[in-house]
C-alpha atoms as a PDB file:
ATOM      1  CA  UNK A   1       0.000   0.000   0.000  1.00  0.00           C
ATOM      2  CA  UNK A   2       1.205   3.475  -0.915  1.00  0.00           C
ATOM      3  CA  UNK A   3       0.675   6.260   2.093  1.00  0.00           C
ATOM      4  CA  UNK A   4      -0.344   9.362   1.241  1.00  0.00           C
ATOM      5  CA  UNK A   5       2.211  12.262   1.681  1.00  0.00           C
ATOM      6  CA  UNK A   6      -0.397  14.445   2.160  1.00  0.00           C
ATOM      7  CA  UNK A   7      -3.750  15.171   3.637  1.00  0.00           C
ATOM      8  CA  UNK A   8      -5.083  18.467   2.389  1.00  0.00           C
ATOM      9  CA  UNK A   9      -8.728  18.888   2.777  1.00  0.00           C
ATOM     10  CA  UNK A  10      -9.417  16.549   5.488  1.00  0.00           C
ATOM     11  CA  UNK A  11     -10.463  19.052   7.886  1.00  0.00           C
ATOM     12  CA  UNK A  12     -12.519  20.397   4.857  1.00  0.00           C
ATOM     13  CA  UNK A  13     -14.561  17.324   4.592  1.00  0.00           C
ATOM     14  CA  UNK A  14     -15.166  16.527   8.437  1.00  0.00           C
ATOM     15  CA  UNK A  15     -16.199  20.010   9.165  1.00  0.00           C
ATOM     16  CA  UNK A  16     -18.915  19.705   6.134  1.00  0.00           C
ATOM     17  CA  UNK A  17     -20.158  16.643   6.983  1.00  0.00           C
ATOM     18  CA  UNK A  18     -20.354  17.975  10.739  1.00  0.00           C
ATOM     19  CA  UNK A  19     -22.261  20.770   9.961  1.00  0.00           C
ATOM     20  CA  UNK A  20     -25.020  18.982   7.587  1.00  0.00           C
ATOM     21  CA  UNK A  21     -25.534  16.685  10.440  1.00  0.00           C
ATOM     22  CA  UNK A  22     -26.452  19.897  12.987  1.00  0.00           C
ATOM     23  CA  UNK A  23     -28.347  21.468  10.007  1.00  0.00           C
ATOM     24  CA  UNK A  24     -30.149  18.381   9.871  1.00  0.00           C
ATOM     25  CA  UNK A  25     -30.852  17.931  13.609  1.00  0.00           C
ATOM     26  CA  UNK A  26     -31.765  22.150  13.379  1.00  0.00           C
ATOM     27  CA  UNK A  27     -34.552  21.397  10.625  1.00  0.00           C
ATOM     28  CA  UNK A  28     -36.070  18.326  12.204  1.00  0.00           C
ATOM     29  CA  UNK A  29     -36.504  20.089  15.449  1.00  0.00           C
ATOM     30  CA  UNK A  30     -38.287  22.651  13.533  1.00  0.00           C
ATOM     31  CA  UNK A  31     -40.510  20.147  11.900  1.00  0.00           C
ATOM     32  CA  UNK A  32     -41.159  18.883  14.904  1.00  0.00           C
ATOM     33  CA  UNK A  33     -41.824  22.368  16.416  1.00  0.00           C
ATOM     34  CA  UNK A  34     -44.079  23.186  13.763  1.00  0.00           C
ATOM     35  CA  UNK A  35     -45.808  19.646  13.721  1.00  0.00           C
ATOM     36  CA  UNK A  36     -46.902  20.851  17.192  1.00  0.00           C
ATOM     37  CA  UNK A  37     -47.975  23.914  17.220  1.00  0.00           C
ATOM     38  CA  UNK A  38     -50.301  23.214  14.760  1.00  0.00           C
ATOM     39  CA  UNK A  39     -51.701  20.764  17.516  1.00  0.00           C
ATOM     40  CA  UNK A  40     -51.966  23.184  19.479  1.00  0.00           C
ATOM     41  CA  UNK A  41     -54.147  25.249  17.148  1.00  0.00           C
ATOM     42  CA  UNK A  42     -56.360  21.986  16.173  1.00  0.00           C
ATOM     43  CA  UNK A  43     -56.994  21.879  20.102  1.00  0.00           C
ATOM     44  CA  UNK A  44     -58.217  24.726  20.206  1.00  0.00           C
ATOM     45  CA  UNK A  45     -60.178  25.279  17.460  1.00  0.00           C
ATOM     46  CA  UNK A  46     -61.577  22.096  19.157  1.00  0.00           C
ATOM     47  CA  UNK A  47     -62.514  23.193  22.227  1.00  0.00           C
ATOM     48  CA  UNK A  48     -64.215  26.451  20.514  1.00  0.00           C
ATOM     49  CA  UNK A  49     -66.304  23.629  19.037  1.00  0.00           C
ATOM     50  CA  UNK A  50     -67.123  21.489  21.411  1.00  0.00           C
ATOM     51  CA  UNK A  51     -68.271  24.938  23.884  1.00  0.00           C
ATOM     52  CA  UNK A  52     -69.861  26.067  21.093  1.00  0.00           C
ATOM     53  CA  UNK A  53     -71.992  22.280  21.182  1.00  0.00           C
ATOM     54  CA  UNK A  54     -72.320  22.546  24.863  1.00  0.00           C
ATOM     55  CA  UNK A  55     -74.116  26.359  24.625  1.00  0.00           C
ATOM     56  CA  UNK A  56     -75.882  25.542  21.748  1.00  0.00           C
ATOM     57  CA  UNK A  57     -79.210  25.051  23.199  1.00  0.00           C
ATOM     58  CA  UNK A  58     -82.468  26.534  21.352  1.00  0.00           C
ATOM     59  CA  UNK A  59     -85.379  25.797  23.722  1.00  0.00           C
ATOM     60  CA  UNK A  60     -86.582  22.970  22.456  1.00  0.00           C
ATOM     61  CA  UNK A  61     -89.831  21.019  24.071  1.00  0.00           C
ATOM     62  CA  UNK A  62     -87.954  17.829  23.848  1.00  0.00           C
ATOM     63  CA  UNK A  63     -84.899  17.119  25.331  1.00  0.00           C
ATOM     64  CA  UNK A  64     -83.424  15.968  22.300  1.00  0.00           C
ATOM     65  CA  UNK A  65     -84.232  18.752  20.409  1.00  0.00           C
ATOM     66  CA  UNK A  66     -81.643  20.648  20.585  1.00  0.00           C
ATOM     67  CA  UNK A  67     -78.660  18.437  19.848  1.00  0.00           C
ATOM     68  CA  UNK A  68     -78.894  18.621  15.864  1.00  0.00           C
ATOM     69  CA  UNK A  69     -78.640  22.874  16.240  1.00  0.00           C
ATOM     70  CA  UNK A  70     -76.201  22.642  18.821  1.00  0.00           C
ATOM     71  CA  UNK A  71     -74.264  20.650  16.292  1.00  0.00           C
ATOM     72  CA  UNK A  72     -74.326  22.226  13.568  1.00  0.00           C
ATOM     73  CA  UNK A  73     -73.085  25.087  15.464  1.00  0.00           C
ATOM     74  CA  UNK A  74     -70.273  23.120  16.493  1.00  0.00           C
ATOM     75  CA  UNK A  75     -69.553  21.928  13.018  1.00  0.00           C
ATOM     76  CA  UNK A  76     -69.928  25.733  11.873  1.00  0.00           C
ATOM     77  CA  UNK A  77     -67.381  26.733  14.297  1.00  0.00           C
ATOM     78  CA  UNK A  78     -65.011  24.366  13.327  1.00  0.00           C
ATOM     79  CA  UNK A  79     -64.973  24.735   9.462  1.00  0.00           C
ATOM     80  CA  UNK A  80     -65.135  28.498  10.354  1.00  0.00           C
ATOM     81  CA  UNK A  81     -61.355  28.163  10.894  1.00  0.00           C
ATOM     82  CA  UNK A  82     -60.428  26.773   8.118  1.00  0.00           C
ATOM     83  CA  UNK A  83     -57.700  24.449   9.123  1.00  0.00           C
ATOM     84  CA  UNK A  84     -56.866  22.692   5.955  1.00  0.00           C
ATOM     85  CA  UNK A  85     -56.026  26.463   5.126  1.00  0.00           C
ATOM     86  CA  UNK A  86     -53.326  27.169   7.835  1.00  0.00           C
ATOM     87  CA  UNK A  87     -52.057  23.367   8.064  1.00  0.00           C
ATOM     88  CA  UNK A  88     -52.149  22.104   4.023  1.00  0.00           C
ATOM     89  CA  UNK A  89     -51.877  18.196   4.876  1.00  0.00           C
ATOM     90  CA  UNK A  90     -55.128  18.640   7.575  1.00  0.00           C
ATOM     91  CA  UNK A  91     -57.983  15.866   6.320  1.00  0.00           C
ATOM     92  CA  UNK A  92     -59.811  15.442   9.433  1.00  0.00           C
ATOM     93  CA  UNK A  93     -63.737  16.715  10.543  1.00  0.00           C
ATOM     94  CA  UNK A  94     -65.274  17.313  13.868  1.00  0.00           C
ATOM     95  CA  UNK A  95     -66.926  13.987  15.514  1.00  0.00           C
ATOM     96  CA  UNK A  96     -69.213  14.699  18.389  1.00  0.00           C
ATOM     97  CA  UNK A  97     -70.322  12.398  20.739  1.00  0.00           C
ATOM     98  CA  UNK A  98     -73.814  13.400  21.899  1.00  0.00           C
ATOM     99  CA  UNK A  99     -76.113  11.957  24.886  1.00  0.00           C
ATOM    100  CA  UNK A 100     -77.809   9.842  22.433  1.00  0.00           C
ATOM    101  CA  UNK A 101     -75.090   8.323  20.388  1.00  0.00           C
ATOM    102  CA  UNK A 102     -74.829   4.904  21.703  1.00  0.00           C
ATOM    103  CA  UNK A 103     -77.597   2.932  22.420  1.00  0.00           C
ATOM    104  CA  UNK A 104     -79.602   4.082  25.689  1.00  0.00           C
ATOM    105  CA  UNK A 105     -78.375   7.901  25.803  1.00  0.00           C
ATOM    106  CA  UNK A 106     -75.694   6.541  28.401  1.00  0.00           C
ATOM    107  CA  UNK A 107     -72.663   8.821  27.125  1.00  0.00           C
ATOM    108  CA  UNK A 108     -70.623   9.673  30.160  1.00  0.00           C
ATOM    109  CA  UNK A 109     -68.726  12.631  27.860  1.00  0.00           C
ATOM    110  CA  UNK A 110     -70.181  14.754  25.616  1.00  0.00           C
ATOM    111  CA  UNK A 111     -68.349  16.704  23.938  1.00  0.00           C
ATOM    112  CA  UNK A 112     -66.096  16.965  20.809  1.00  0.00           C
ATOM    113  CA  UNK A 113     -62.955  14.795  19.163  1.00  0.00           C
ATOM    114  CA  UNK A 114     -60.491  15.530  16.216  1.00  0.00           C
ATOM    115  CA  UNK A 115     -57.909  12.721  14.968  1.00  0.00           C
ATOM    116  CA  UNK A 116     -55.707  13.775  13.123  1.00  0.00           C
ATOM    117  CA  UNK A 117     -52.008  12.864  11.847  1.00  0.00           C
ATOM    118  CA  UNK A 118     -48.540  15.220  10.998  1.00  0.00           C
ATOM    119  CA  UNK A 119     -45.587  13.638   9.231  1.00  0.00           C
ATOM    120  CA  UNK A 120     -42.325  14.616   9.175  1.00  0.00           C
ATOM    121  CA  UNK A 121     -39.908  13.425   5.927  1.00  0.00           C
ATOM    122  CA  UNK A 122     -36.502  11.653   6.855  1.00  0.00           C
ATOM    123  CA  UNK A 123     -33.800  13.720   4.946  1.00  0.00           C
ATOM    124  CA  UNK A 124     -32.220  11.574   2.471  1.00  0.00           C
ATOM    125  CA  UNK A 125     -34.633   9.035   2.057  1.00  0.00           C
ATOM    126  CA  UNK A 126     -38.613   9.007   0.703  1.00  0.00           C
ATOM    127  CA  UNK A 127     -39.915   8.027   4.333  1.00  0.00           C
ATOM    128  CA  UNK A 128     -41.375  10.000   6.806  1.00  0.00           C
ATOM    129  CA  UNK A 129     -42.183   9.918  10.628  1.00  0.00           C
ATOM    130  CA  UNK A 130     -45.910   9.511  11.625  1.00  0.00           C
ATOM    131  CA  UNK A 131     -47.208  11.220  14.164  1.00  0.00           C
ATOM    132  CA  UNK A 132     -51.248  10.621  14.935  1.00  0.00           C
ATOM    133  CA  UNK A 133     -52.555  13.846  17.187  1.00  0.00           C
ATOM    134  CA  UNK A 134     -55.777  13.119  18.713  1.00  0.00           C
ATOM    135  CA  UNK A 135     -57.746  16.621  20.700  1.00  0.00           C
ATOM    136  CA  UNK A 136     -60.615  15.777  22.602  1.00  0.00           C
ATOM    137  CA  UNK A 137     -62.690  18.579  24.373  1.00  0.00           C
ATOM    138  CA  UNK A 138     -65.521  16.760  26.537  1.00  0.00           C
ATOM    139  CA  UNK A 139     -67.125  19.630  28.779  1.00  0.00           C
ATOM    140  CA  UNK A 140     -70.520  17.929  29.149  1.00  0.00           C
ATOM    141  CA  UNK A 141     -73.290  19.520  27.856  1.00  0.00           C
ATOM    142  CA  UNK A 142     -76.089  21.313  29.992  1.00  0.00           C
ATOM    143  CA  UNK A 143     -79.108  19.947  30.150  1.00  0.00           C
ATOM    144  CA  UNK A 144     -81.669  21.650  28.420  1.00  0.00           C
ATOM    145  CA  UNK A 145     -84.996  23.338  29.578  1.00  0.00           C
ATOM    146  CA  UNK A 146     -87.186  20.959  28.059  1.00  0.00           C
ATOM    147  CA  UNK A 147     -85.314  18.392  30.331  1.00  0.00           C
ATOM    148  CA  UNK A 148     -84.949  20.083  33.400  1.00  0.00           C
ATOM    149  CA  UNK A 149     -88.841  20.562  33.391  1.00  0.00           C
ATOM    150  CA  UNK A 150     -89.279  16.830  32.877  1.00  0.00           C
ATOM    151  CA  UNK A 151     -86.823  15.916  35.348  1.00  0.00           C
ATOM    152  CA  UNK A 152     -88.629  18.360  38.028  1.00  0.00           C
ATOM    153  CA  UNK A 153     -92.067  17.111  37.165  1.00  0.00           C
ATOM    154  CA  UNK A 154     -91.003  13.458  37.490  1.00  0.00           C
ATOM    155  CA  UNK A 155     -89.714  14.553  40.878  1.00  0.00           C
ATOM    156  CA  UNK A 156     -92.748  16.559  41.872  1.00  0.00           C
ATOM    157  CA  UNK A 157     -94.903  13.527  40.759  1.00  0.00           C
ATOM    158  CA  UNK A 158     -93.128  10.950  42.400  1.00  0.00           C
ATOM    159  CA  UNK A 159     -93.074  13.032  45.284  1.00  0.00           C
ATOM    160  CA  UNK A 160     -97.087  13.190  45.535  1.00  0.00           C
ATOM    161  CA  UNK A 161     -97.243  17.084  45.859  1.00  0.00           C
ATOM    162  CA  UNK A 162    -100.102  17.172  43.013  1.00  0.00           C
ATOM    163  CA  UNK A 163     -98.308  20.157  41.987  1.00  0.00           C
ATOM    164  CA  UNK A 164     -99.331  21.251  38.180  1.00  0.00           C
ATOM    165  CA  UNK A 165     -96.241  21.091  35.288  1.00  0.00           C
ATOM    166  CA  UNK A 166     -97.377  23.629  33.294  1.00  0.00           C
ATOM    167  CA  UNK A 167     -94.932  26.294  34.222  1.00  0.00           C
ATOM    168  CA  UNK A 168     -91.580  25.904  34.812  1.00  0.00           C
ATOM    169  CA  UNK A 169     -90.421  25.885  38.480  1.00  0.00           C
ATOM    170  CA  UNK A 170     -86.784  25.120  40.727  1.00  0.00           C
ATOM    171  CA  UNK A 171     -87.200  22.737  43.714  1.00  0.00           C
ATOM    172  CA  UNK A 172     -83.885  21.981  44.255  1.00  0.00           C
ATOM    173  CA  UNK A 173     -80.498  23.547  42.098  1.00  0.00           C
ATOM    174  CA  UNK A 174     -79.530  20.607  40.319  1.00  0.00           C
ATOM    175  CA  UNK A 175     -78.102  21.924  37.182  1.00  0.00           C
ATOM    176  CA  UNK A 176     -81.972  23.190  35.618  1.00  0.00           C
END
């Protein structure tokens, strides 16, 4: 073998390959930074939703008639941001989970859920990283007139007061 008299450029080489690395690591933190902050912003836009559901009562006379207007007026809310807008790769909608959607209006949360997923390319190859965000916002939901006057009446009947349910009336402050 024939050593080299000479190593010009050596230093040249390491320091580049050096520094490409730390650019590297510099741009995947910002990915990373960037992957959640938007997060942050479907989170939010989420909870605007799902308060938006929870307030979105219209005086119905039935107790479930108020949960299609109170979501639509979540779902208004939400594509009132425009997310696919800010964050170009967003393909996710709104799912709410309301009292009545499983079977026996048993929901313990009501409220609001977004899944949704970032990905982050791996420099120097086609892959890319996966990261699957999921923002839930469960407040509960207020019950609504209609069923705070059925809920007293039931009360007032089982009670044996006699008392009349035409007008609405408080015996006790549970919520109505």
């Amino acid at each position: 073998m024939k050593k080299l008299k000479e190593e010009k450029g050596q230093s040249t080489i390491e320091f580049l390959v050096s520094f490409s690395m730390a650019l590297g690591f510099v741009f995947a933190f910002l990915k990373i930074s960037i992957a959640y902050t938007n997060g942050y912003l479907v989170h939010y836009v989420n909870f605007l939703s799902s308060r938006a559901y929870m307030v979105g009562e219209r005086d119905s006379n039935q107790p479930s008639g108020s949960d299609g207007a109170a979501k639509d007026l979540a779902e208004a809310v939400f594509e009132g941001f425009n997310i696919g807008g800010i964050i170009p790769t967003f393909d996710s909608n709104l799912q709410i989970e309301d009292p009545e959607s499983n079977l026996g209006g048993t929901n313990l949360y009501i409220g609001t859920r977004v899944e949704y997923e970032e990905s982050i390319n791996i420099p120097g190859s086609t892959k890319k990283i996966r990261f699957p965000f999921v923002s839930e916002s469960y407040l509960g939901m207020e019950p609504t007139r209609a069923e705070c006057k059925f809920r007293i009446c039931d009360a007032m009947s089982r009670v044996g007061s006699g008392a009349s349910c035409l007008k609405h009336s408080t015996v006790s402050d549970n919520g109505c």
